[in-house]
C-alpha atoms as a PDB file:
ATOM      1  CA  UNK A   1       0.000   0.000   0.000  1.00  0.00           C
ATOM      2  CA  UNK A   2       2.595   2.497   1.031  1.00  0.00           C
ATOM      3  CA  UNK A   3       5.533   1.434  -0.836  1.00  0.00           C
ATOM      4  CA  UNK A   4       4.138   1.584  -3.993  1.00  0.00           C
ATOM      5  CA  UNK A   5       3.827   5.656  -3.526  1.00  0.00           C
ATOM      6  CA  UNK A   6       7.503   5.740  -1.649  1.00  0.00           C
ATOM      7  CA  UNK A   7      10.077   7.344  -3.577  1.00  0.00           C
ATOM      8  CA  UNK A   8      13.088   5.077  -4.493  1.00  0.00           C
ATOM      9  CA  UNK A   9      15.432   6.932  -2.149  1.00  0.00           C
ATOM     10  CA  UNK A  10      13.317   8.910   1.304  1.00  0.00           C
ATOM     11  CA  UNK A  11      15.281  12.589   1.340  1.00  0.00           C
ATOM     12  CA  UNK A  12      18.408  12.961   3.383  1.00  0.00           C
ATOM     13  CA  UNK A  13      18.371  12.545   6.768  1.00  0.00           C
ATOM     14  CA  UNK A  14      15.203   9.988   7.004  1.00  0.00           C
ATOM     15  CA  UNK A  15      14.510   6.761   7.230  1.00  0.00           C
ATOM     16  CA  UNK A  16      11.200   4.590   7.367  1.00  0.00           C
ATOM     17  CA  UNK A  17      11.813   2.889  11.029  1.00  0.00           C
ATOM     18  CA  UNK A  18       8.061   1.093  11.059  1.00  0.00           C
ATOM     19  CA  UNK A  19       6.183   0.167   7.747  1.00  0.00           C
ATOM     20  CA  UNK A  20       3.057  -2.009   8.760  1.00  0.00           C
ATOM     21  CA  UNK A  21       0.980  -2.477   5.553  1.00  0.00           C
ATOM     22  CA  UNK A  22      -2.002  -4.746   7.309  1.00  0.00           C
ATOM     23  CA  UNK A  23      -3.111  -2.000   9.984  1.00  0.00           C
ATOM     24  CA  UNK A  24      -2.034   1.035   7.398  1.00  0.00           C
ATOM     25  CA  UNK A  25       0.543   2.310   9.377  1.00  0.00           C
ATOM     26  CA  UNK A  26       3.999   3.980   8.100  1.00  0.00           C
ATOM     27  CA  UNK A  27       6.774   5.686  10.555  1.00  0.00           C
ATOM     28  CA  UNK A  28       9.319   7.614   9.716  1.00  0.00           C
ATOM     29  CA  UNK A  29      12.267   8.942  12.006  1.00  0.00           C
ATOM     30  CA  UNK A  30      14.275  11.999  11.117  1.00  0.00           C
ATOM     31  CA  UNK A  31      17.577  13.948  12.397  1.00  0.00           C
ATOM     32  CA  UNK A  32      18.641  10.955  14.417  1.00  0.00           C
ATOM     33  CA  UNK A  33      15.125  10.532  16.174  1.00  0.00           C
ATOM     34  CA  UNK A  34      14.294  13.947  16.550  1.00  0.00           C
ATOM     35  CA  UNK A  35      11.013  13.962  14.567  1.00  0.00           C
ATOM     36  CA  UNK A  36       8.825  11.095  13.880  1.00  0.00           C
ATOM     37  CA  UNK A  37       6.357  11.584  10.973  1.00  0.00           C
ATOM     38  CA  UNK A  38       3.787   8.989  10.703  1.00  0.00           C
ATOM     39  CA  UNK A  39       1.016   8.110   8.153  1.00  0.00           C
ATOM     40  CA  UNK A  40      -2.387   6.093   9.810  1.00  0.00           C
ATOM     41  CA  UNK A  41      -5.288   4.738   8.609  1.00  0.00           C
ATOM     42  CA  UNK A  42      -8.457   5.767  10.587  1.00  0.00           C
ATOM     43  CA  UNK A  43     -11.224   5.267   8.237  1.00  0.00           C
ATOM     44  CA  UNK A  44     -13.905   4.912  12.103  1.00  0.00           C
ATOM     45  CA  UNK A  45     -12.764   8.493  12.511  1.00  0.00           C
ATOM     46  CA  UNK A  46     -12.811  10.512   9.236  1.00  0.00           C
ATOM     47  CA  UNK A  47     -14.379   7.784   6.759  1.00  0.00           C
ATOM     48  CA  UNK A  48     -13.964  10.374   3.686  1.00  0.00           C
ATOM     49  CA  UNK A  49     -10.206  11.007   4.538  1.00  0.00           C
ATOM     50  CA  UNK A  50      -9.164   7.790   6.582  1.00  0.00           C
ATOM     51  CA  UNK A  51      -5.440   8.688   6.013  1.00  0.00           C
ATOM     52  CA  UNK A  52      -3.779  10.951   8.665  1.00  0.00           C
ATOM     53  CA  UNK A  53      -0.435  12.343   8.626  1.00  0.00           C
ATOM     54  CA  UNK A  54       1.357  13.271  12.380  1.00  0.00           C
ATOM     55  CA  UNK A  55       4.560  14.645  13.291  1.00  0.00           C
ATOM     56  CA  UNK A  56       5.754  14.115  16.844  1.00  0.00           C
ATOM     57  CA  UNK A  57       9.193  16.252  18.054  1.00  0.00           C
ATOM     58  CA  UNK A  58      10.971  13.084  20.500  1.00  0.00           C
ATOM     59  CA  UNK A  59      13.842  15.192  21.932  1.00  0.00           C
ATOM     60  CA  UNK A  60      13.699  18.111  24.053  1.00  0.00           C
ATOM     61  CA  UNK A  61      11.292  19.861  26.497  1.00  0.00           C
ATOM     62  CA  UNK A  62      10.600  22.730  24.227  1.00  0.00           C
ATOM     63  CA  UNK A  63       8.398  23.104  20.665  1.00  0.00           C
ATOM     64  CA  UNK A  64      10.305  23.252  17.944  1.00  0.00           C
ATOM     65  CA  UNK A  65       7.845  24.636  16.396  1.00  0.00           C
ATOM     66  CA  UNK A  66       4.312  24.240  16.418  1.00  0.00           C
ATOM     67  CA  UNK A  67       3.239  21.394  13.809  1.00  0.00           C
ATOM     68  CA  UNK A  68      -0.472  23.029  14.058  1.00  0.00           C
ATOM     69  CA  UNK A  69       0.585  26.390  13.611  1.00  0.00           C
ATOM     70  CA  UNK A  70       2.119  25.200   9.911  1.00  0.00           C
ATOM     71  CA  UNK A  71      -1.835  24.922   8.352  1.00  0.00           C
ATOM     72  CA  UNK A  72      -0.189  21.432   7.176  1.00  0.00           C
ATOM     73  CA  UNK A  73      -2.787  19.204   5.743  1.00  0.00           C
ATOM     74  CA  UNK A  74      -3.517  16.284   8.054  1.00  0.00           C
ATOM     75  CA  UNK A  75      -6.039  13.837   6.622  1.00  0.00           C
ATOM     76  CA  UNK A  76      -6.222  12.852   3.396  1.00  0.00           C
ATOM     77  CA  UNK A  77      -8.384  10.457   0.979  1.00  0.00           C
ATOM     78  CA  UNK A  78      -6.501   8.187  -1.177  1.00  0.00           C
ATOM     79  CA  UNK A  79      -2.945   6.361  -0.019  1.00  0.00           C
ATOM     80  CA  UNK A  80      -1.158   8.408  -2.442  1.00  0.00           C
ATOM     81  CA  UNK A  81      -1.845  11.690  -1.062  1.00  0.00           C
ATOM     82  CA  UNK A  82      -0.773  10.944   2.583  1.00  0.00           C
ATOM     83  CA  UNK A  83       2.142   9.539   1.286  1.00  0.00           C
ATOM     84  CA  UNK A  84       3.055  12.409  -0.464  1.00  0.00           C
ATOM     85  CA  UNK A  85       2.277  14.975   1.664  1.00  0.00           C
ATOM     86  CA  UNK A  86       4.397  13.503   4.208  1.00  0.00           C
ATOM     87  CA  UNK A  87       7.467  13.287   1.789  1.00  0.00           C
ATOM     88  CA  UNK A  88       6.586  17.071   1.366  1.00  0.00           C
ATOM     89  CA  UNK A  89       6.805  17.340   5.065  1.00  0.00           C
ATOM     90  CA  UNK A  90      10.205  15.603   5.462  1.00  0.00           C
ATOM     91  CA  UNK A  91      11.918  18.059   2.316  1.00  0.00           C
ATOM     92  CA  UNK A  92       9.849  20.511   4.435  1.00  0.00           C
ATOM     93  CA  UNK A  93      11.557  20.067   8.000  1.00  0.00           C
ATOM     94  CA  UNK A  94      15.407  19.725   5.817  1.00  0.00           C
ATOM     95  CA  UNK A  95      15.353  22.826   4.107  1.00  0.00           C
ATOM     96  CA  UNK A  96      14.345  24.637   7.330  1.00  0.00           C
ATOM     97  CA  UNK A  97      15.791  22.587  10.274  1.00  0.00           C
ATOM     98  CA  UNK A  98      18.502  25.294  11.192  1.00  0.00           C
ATOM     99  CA  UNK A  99      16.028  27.671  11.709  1.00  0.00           C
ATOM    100  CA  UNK A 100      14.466  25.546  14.636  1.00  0.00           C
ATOM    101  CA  UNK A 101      15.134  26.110  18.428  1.00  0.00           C
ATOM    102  CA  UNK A 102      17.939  23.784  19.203  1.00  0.00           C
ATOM    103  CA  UNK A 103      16.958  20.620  20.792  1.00  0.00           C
ATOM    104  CA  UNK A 104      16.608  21.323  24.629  1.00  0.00           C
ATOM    105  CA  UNK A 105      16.623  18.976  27.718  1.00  0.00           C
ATOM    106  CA  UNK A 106      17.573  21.539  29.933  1.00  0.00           C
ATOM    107  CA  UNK A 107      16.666  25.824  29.875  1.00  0.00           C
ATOM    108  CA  UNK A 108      19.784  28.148  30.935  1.00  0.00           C
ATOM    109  CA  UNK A 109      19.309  32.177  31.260  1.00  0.00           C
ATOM    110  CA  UNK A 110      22.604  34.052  31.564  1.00  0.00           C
ATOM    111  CA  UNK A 111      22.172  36.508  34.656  1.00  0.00           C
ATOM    112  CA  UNK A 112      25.816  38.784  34.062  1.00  0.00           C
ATOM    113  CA  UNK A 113      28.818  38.528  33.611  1.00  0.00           C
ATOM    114  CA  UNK A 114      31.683  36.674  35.353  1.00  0.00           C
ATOM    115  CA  UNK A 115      32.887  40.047  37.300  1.00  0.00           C
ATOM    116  CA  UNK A 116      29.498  39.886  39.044  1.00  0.00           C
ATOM    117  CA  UNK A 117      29.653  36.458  40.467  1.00  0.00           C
ATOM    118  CA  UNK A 118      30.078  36.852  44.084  1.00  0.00           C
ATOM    119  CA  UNK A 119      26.688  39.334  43.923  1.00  0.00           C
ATOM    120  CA  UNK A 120      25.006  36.612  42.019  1.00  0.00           C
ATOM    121  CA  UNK A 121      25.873  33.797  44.682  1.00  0.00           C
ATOM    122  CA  UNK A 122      24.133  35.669  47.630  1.00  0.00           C
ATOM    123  CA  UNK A 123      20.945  35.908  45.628  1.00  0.00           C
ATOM    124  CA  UNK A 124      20.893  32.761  43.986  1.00  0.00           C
ATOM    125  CA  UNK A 125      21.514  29.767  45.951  1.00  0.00           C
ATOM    126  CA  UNK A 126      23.735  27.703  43.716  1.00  0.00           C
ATOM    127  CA  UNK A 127      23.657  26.235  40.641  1.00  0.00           C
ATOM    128  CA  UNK A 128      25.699  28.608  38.909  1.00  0.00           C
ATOM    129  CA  UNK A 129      27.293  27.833  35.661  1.00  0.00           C
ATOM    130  CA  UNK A 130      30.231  29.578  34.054  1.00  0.00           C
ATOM    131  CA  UNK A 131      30.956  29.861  30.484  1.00  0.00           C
ATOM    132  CA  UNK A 132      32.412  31.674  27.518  1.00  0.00           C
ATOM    133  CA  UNK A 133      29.776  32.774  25.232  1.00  0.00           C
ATOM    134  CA  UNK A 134      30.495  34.998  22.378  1.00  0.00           C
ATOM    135  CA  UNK A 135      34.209  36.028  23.991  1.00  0.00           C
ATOM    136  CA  UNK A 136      32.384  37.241  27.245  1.00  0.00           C
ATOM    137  CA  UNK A 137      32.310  35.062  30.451  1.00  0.00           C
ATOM    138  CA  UNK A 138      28.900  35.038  31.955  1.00  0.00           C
ATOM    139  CA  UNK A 139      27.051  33.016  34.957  1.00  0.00           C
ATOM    140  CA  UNK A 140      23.796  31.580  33.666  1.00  0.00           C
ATOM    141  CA  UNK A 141      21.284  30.098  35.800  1.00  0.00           C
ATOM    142  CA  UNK A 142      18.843  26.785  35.352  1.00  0.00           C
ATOM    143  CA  UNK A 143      15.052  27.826  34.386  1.00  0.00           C
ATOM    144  CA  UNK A 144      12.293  26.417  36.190  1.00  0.00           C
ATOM    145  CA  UNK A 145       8.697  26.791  35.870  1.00  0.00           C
ATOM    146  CA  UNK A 146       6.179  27.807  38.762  1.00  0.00           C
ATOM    147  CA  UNK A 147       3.263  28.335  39.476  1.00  0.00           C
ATOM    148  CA  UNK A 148       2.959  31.831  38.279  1.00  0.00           C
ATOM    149  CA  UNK A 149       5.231  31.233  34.947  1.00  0.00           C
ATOM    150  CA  UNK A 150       3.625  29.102  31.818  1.00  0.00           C
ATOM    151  CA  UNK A 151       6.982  28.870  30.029  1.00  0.00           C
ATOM    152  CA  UNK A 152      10.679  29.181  30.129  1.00  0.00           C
ATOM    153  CA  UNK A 153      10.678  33.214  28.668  1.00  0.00           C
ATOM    154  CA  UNK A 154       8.421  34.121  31.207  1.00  0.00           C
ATOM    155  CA  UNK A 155      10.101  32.183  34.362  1.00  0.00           C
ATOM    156  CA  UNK A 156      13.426  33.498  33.263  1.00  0.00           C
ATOM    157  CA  UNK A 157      12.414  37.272  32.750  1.00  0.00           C
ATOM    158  CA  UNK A 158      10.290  37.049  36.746  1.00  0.00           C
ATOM    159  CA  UNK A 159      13.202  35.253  38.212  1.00  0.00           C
ATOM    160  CA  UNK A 160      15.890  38.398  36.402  1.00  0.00           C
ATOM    161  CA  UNK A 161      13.571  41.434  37.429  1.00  0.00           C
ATOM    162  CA  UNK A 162      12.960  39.904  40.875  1.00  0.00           C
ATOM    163  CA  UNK A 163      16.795  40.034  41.263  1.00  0.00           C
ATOM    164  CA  UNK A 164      17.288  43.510  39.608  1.00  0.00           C
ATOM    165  CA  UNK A 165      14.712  45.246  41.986  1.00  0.00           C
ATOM    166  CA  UNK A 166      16.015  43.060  45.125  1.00  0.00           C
ATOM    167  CA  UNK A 167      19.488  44.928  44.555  1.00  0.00           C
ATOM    168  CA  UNK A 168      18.130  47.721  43.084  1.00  0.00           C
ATOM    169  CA  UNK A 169      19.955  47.395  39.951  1.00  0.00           C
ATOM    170  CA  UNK A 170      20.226  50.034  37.562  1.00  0.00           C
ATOM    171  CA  UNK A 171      18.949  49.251  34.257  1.00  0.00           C
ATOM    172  CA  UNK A 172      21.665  50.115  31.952  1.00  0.00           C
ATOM    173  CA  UNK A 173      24.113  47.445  34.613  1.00  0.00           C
ATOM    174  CA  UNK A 174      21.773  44.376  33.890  1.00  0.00           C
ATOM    175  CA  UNK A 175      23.278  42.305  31.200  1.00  0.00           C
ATOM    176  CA  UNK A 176      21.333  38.964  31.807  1.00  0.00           C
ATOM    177  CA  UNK A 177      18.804  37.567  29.517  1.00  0.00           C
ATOM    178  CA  UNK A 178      19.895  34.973  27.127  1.00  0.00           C
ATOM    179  CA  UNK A 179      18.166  31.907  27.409  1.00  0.00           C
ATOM    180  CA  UNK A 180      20.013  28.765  26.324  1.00  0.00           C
ATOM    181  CA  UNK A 181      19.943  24.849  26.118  1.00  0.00           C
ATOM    182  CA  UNK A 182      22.043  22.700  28.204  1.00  0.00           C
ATOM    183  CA  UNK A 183      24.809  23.231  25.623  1.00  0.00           C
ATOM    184  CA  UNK A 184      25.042  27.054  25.583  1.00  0.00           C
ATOM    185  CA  UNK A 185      23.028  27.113  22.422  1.00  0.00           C
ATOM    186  CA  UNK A 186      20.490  30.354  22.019  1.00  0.00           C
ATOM    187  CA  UNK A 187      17.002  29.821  22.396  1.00  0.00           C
ATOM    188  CA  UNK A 188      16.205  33.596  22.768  1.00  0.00           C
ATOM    189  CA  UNK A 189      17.363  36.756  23.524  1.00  0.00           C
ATOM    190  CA  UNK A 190      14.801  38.403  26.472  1.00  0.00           C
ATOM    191  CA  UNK A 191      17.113  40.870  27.193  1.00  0.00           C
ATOM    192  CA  UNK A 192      14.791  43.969  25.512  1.00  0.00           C
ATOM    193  CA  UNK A 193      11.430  42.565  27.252  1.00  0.00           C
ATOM    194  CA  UNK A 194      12.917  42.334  30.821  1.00  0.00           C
ATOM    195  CA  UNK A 195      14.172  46.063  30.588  1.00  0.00           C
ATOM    196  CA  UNK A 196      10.733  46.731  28.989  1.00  0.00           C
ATOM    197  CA  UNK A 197       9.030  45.179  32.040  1.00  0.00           C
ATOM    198  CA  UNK A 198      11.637  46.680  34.261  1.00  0.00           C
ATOM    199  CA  UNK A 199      10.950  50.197  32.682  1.00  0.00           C
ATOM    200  CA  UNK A 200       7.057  49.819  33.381  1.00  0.00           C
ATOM    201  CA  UNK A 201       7.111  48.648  36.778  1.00  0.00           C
ATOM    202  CA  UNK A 202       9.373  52.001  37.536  1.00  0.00           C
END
């Protein structure tokens, strides 16, 4: 069923790792098993367009990107058009993977440079990390969510402005606000938003 629409070679960086013709099921892993893009029958659910097409992100604790966001058609009618569609999909995710958020098991915000260490350590009880990014030493600190923070921008930027106005730091001295993976790599730069929310609260 599915082979017959499969191209001779899948594009780079893919490979089919389940292919169950009975139950009309086809998996394919990408990027080392990063993404998982699957093809099911489920003719009880949509009988017009049994054929649906997923992607799954397996690594990290943050979106990639939003798969629903993409207005990516998801069910289809015949065989042939799933099948295609999710080749589509996999030329898609190559030509654009280096614009994705790195893969993330951990979140990191810088909170200053090196110089400002011993300040940092009486405010934040350890789990300080040094490191050279961009020829500049700086401290970064691991993100966790609470109760009053939905995601890792929003957590990082409380827990920096929290420490700013405990030590009544002037603006123009606060350097922290990159937010990283476990391997230094930039997720985002919040440094504008937490002086914007610094400037509004004063």
């Amino acid at each position: 069923m599915y082979k017959s629409y499969l191209p001779e070679t899948l594009p780079e960086n893919w490979v089919i790792s389940e292919l169950d013709e009975i139950y009309g099921y086809i998996e394919l892993i990408g990027f080392n098993g990063e993404f998982l893009v699957s093809v099911m029958k489920h003719e009880y659910d949509n009988p017009s367009k049994p054929y649906f097409l997923s992607l799954n992100q397996t690594k990290g604790i943050l979106e990639r990107y939003e798969f629903e966001k993409l207005n990516w058609p998801e069910w289809f009618e015949t065989t042939e058009q799933a099948v295609n569609s999710a080749i589509q999909l996999l030329e898609w995710i190559n030509h654009h993977y280096e614009n994705f958020l790195p893969v993330t098991l951990e979140v990191l915000v810088s909170l200053g440079a090196a110089n400002q260490l011993s300040q940092l350590e009486k405010y934040f009880s350890g789990n300080l990390i040094t490191h050279d990014y961009q020829d500049e030493r700086l401290v970064f600190h691991k993100v966790s969510l609470h109760q009053n923070a939905f995601s890792y921008d929003e957590s990082a930027i409380q827990t920096i402005c929290h420490y700013a106005k405990c030590y009544n730091l002037p603006i123009e001295k606060l350097t922290g606000g990159l937010l990283t993976n476990e391997k230094f790599r930039l997720i985002a730069d919040l440094r504008s938003k937490i002086l914007c929310q610094l400037n509004n609260v004063q």
